[in-house]
C-alpha atoms as a PDB file:
ATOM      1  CA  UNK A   1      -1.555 -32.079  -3.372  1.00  0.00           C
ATOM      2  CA  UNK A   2      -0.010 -31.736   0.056  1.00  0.00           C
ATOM      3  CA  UNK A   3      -1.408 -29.502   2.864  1.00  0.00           C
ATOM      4  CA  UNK A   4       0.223 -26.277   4.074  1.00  0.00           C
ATOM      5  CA  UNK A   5       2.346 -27.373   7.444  1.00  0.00           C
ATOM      6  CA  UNK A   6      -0.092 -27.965  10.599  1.00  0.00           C
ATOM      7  CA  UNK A   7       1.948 -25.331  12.073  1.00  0.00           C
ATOM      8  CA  UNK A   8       2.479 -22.628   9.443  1.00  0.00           C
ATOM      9  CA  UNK A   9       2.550 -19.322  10.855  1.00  0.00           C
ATOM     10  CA  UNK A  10      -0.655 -18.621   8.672  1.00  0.00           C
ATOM     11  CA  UNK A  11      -2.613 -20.795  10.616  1.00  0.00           C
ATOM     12  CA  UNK A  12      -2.020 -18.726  13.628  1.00  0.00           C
ATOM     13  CA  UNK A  13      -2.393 -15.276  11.849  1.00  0.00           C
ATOM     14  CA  UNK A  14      -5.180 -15.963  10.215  1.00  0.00           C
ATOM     15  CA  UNK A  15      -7.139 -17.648  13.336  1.00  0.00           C
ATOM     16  CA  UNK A  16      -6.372 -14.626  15.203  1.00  0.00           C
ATOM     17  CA  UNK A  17      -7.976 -12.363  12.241  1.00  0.00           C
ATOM     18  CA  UNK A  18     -10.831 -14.626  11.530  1.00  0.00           C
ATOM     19  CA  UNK A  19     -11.780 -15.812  15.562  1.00  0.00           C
ATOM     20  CA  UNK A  20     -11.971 -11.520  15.429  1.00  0.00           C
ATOM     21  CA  UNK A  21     -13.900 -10.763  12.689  1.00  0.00           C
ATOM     22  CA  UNK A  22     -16.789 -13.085  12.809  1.00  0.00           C
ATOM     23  CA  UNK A  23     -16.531 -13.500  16.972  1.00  0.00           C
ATOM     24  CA  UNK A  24     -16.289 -10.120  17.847  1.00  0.00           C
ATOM     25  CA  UNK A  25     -17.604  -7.910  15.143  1.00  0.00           C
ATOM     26  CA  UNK A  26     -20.225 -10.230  13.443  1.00  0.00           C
ATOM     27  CA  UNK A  27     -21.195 -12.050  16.620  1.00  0.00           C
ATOM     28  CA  UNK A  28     -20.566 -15.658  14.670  1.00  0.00           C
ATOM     29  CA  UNK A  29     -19.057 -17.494  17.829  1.00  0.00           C
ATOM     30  CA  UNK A  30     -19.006 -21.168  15.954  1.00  0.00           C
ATOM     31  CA  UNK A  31     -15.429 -22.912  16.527  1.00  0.00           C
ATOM     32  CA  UNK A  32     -16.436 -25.404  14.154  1.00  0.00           C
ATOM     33  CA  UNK A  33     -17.223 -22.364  11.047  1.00  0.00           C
ATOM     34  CA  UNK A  34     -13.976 -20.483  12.281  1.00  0.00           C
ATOM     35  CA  UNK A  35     -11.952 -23.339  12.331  1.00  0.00           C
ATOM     36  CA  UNK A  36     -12.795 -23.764   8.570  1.00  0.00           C
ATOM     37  CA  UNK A  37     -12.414 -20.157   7.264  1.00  0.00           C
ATOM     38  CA  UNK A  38      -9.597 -19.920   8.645  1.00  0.00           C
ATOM     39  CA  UNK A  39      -8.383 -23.447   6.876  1.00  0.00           C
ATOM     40  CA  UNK A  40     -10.267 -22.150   3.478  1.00  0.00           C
ATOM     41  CA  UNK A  41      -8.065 -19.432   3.538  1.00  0.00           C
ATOM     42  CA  UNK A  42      -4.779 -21.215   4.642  1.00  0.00           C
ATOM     43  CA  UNK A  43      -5.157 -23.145   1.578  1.00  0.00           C
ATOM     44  CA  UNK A  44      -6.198 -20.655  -1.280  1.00  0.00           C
ATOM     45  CA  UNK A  45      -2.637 -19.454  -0.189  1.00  0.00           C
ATOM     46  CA  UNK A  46      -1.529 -21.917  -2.238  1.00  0.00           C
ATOM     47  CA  UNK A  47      -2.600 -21.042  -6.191  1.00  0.00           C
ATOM     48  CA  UNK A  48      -2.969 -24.633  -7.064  1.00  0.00           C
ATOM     49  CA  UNK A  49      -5.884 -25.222  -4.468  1.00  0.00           C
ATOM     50  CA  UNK A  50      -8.131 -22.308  -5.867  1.00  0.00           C
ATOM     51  CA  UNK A  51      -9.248 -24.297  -8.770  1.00  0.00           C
ATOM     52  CA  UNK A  52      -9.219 -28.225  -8.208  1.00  0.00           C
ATOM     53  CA  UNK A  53     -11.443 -29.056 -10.043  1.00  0.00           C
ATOM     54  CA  UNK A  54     -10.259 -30.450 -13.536  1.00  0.00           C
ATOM     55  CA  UNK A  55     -12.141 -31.154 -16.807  1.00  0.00           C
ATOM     56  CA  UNK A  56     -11.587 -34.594 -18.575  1.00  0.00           C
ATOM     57  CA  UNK A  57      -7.859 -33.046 -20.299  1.00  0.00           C
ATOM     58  CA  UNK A  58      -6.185 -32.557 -16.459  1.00  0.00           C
ATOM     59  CA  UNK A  59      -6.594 -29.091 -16.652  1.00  0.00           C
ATOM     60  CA  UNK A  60      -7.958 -27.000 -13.587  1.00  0.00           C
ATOM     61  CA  UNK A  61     -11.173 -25.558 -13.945  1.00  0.00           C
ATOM     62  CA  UNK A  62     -10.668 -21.585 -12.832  1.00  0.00           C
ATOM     63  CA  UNK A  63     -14.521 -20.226 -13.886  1.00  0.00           C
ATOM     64  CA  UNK A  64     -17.379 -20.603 -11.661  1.00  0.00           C
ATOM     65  CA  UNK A  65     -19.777 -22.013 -14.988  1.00  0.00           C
ATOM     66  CA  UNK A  66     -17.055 -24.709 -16.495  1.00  0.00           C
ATOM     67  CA  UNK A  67     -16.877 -25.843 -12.746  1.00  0.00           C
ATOM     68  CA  UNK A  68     -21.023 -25.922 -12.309  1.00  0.00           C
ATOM     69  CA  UNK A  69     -20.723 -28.619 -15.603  1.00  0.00           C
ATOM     70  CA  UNK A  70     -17.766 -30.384 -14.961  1.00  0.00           C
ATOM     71  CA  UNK A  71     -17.556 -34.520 -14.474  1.00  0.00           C
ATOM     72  CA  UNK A  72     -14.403 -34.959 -11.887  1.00  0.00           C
ATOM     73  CA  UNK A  73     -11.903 -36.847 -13.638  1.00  0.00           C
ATOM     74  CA  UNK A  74     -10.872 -38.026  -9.863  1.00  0.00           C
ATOM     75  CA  UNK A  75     -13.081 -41.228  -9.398  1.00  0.00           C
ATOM     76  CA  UNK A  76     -14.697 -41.058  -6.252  1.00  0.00           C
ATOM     77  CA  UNK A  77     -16.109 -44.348  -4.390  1.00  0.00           C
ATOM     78  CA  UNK A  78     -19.985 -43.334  -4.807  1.00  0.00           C
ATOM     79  CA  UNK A  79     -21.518 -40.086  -7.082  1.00  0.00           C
ATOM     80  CA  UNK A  80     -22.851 -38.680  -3.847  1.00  0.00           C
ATOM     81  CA  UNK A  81     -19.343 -38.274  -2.889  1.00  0.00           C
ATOM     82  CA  UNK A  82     -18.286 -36.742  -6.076  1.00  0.00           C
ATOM     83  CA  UNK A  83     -20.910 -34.132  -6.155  1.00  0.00           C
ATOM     84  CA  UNK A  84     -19.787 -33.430  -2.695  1.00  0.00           C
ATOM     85  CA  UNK A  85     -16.479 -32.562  -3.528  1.00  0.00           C
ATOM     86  CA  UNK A  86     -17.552 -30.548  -6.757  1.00  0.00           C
ATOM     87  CA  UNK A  87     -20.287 -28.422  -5.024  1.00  0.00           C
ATOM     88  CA  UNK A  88     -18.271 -28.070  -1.883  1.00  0.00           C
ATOM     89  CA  UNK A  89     -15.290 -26.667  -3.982  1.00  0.00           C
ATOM     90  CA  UNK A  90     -17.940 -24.092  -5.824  1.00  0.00           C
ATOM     91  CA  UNK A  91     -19.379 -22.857  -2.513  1.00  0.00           C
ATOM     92  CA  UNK A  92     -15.537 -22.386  -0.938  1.00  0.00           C
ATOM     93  CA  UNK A  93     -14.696 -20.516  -4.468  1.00  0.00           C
ATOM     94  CA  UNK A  94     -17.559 -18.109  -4.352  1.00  0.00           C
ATOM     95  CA  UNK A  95     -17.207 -18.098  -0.658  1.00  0.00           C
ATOM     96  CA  UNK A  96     -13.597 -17.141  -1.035  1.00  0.00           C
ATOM     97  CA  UNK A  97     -13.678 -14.635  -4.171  1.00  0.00           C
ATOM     98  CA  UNK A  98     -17.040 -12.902  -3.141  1.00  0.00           C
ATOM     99  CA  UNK A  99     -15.573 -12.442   0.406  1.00  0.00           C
ATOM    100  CA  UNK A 100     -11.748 -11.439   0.349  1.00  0.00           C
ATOM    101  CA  UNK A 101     -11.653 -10.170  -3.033  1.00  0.00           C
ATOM    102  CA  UNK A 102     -15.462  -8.870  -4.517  1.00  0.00           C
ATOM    103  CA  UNK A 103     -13.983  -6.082  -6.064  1.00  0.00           C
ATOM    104  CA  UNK A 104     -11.765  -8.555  -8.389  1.00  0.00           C
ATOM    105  CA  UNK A 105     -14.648 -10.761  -9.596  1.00  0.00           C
ATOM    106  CA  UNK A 106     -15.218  -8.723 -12.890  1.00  0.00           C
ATOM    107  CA  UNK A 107     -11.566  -8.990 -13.573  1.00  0.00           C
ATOM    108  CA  UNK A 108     -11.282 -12.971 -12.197  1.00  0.00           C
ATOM    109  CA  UNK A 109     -13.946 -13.673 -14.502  1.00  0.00           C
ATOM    110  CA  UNK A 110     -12.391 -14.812 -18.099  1.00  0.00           C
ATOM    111  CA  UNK A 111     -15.007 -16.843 -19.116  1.00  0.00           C
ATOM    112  CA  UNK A 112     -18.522 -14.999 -20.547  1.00  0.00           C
ATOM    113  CA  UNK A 113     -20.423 -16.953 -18.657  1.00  0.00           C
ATOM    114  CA  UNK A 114     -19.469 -16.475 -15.331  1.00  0.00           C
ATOM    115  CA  UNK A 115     -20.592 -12.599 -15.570  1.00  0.00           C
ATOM    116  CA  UNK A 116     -24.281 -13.712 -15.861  1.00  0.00           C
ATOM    117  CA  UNK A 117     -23.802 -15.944 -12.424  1.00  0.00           C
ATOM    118  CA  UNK A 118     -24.885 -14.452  -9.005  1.00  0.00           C
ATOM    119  CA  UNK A 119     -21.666 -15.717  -6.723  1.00  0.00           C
ATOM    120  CA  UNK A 120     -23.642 -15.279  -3.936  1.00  0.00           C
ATOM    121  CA  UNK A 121     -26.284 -17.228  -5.133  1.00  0.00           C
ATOM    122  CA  UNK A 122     -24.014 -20.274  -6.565  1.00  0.00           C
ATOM    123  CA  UNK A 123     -22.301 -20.132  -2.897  1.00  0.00           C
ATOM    124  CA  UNK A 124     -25.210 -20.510  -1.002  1.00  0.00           C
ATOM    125  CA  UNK A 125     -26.893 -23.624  -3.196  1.00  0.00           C
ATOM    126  CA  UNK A 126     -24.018 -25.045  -3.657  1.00  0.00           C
ATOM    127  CA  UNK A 127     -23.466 -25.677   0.311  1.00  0.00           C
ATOM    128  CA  UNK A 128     -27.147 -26.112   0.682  1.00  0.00           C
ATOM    129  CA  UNK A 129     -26.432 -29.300  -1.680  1.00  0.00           C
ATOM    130  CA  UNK A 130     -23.408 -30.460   0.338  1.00  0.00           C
ATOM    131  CA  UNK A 131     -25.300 -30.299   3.844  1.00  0.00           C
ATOM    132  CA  UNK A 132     -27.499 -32.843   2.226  1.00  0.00           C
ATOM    133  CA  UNK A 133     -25.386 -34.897   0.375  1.00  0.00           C
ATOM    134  CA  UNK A 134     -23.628 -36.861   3.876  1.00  0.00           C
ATOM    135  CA  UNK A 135     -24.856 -37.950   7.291  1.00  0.00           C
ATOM    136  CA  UNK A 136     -24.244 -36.419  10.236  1.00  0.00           C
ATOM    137  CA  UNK A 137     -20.836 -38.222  11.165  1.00  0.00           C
ATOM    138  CA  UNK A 138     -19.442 -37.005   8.032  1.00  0.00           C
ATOM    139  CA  UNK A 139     -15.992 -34.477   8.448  1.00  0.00           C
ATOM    140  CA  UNK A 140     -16.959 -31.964   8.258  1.00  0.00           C
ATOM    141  CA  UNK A 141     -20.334 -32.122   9.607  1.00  0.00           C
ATOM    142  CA  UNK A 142     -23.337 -31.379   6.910  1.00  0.00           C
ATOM    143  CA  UNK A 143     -24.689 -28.871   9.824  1.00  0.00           C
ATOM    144  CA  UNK A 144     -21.246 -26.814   9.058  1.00  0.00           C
ATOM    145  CA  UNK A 145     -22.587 -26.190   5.345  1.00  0.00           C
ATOM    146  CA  UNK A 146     -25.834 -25.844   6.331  1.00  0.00           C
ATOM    147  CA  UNK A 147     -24.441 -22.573   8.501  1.00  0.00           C
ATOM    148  CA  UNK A 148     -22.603 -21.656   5.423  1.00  0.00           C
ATOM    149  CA  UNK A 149     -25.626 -21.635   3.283  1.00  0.00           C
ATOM    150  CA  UNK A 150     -27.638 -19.873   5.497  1.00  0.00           C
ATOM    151  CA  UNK A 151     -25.621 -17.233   6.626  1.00  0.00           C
ATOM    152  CA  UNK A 152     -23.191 -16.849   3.789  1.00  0.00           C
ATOM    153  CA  UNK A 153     -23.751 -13.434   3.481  1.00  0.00           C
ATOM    154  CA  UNK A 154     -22.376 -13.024   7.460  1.00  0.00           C
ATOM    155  CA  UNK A 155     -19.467 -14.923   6.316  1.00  0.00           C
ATOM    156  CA  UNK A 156     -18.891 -12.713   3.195  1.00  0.00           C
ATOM    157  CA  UNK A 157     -18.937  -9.666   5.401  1.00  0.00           C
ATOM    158  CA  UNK A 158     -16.604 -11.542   8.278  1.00  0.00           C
ATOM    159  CA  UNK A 159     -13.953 -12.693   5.591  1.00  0.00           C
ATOM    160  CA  UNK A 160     -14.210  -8.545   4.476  1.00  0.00           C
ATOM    161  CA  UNK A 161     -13.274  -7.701   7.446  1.00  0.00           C
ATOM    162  CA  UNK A 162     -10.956 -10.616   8.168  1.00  0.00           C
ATOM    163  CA  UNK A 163      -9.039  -9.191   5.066  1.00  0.00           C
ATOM    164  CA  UNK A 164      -9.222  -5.224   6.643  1.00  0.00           C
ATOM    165  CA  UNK A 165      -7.323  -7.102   9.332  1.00  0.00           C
ATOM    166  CA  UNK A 166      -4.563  -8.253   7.231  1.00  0.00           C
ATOM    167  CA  UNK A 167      -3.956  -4.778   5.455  1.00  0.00           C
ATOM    168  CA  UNK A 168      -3.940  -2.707   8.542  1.00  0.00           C
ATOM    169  CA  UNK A 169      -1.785  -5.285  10.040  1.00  0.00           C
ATOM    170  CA  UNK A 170       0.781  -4.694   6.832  1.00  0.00           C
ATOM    171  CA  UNK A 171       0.665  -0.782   6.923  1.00  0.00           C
ATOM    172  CA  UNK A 172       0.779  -0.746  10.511  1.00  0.00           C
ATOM    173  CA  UNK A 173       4.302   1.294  12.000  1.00  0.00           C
ATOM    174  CA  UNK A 174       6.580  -1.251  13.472  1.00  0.00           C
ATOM    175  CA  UNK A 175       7.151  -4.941  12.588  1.00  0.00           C
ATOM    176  CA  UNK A 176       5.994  -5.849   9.014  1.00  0.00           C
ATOM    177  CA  UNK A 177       3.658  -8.959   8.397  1.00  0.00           C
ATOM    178  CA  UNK A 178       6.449 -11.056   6.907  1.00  0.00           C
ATOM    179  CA  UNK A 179       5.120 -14.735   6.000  1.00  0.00           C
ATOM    180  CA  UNK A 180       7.591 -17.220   3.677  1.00  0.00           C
ATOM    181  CA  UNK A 181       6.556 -20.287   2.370  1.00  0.00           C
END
């Protein structure tokens, strides 16, 4: 999969929104957490990078419970590093869902399963596992999901009102938020 262009016009707009919402309304003045909501949403621009996880056929995992169970097809160069990448892509999926779009989790959810699991809760432990899972030189730091774990109901709240931005920025009188890809 290839990244969305260093310089995308996202980037900037949603820096702007996010360095707002959790600096100046939620009082979360961490370069190194805004620096990676702002890439977490960047990317989930992009429909293939919401579910990357894939079962043993290829196919993307897109419910919270098949992605809790999965083995990663993708073979990493140590386990440690696979159950990185697998819990760090369930805490940026509940992070994501829970935050921009709550109100769409009933409706997101296709699988039975996923009803009975607390988002929240699967968010939190999942970057509580990741903070523990590298050393401190790793990119990005384990202190980074240790932040996210501990205050990921902040974050929820700053990525609710990083998405307030967005639609008062769209039905806002004079130049409309026009973004192609």
């Amino acid at each position: 999969m290839e990244l969305v262009d260093l310089k995308h016009p996202l980037r900037r707009l949603f820096s702007g929104f996010v360095e707002n919402a959790f600096c100046a309304e939620v009082g979360m003045c961490d370069p190194t957490l805004t620096a990676y909501v702002t890439e977490l949403l960047v990317e989930f621009t992009r429909i293939d990078r919401l579910a990357v996880i894939e079962h043993g056929q290829g196919k993307c995992l897109e419910q919270l419970a098949a992605m809790m169970i999965v083995h990663d097809p993708q073979p990493p160069a140590t386990q440690v590093e696979r159950d990185r990448r697998v819990y760090r892509n369930i805490g940026d999926y509940t992070l994501f869902w829970a935050g921009v779009y709550p109100e769409q989790l009933k409706r997101a959810v296709r699988d039975p399963a996923d009803v009975l699991l607390d988002y929240v809760a699967q968010g939190k432990k999942s970057y509580a596992i990741v903070s523990k899972l590298a050393d401190e030189n790793a990119a990005p730091p384990p202190s980074l999901f240790r932040h996210l774990s501990d205050d990921f109901e902040t974050c929820l709240h700053g990525l609710g009102l990083v998405r307030r931005s967005w639609e008062q920025a769209r039905s806002s009188p004079g130049d409309p938020i026009e973004i192609v890809f």
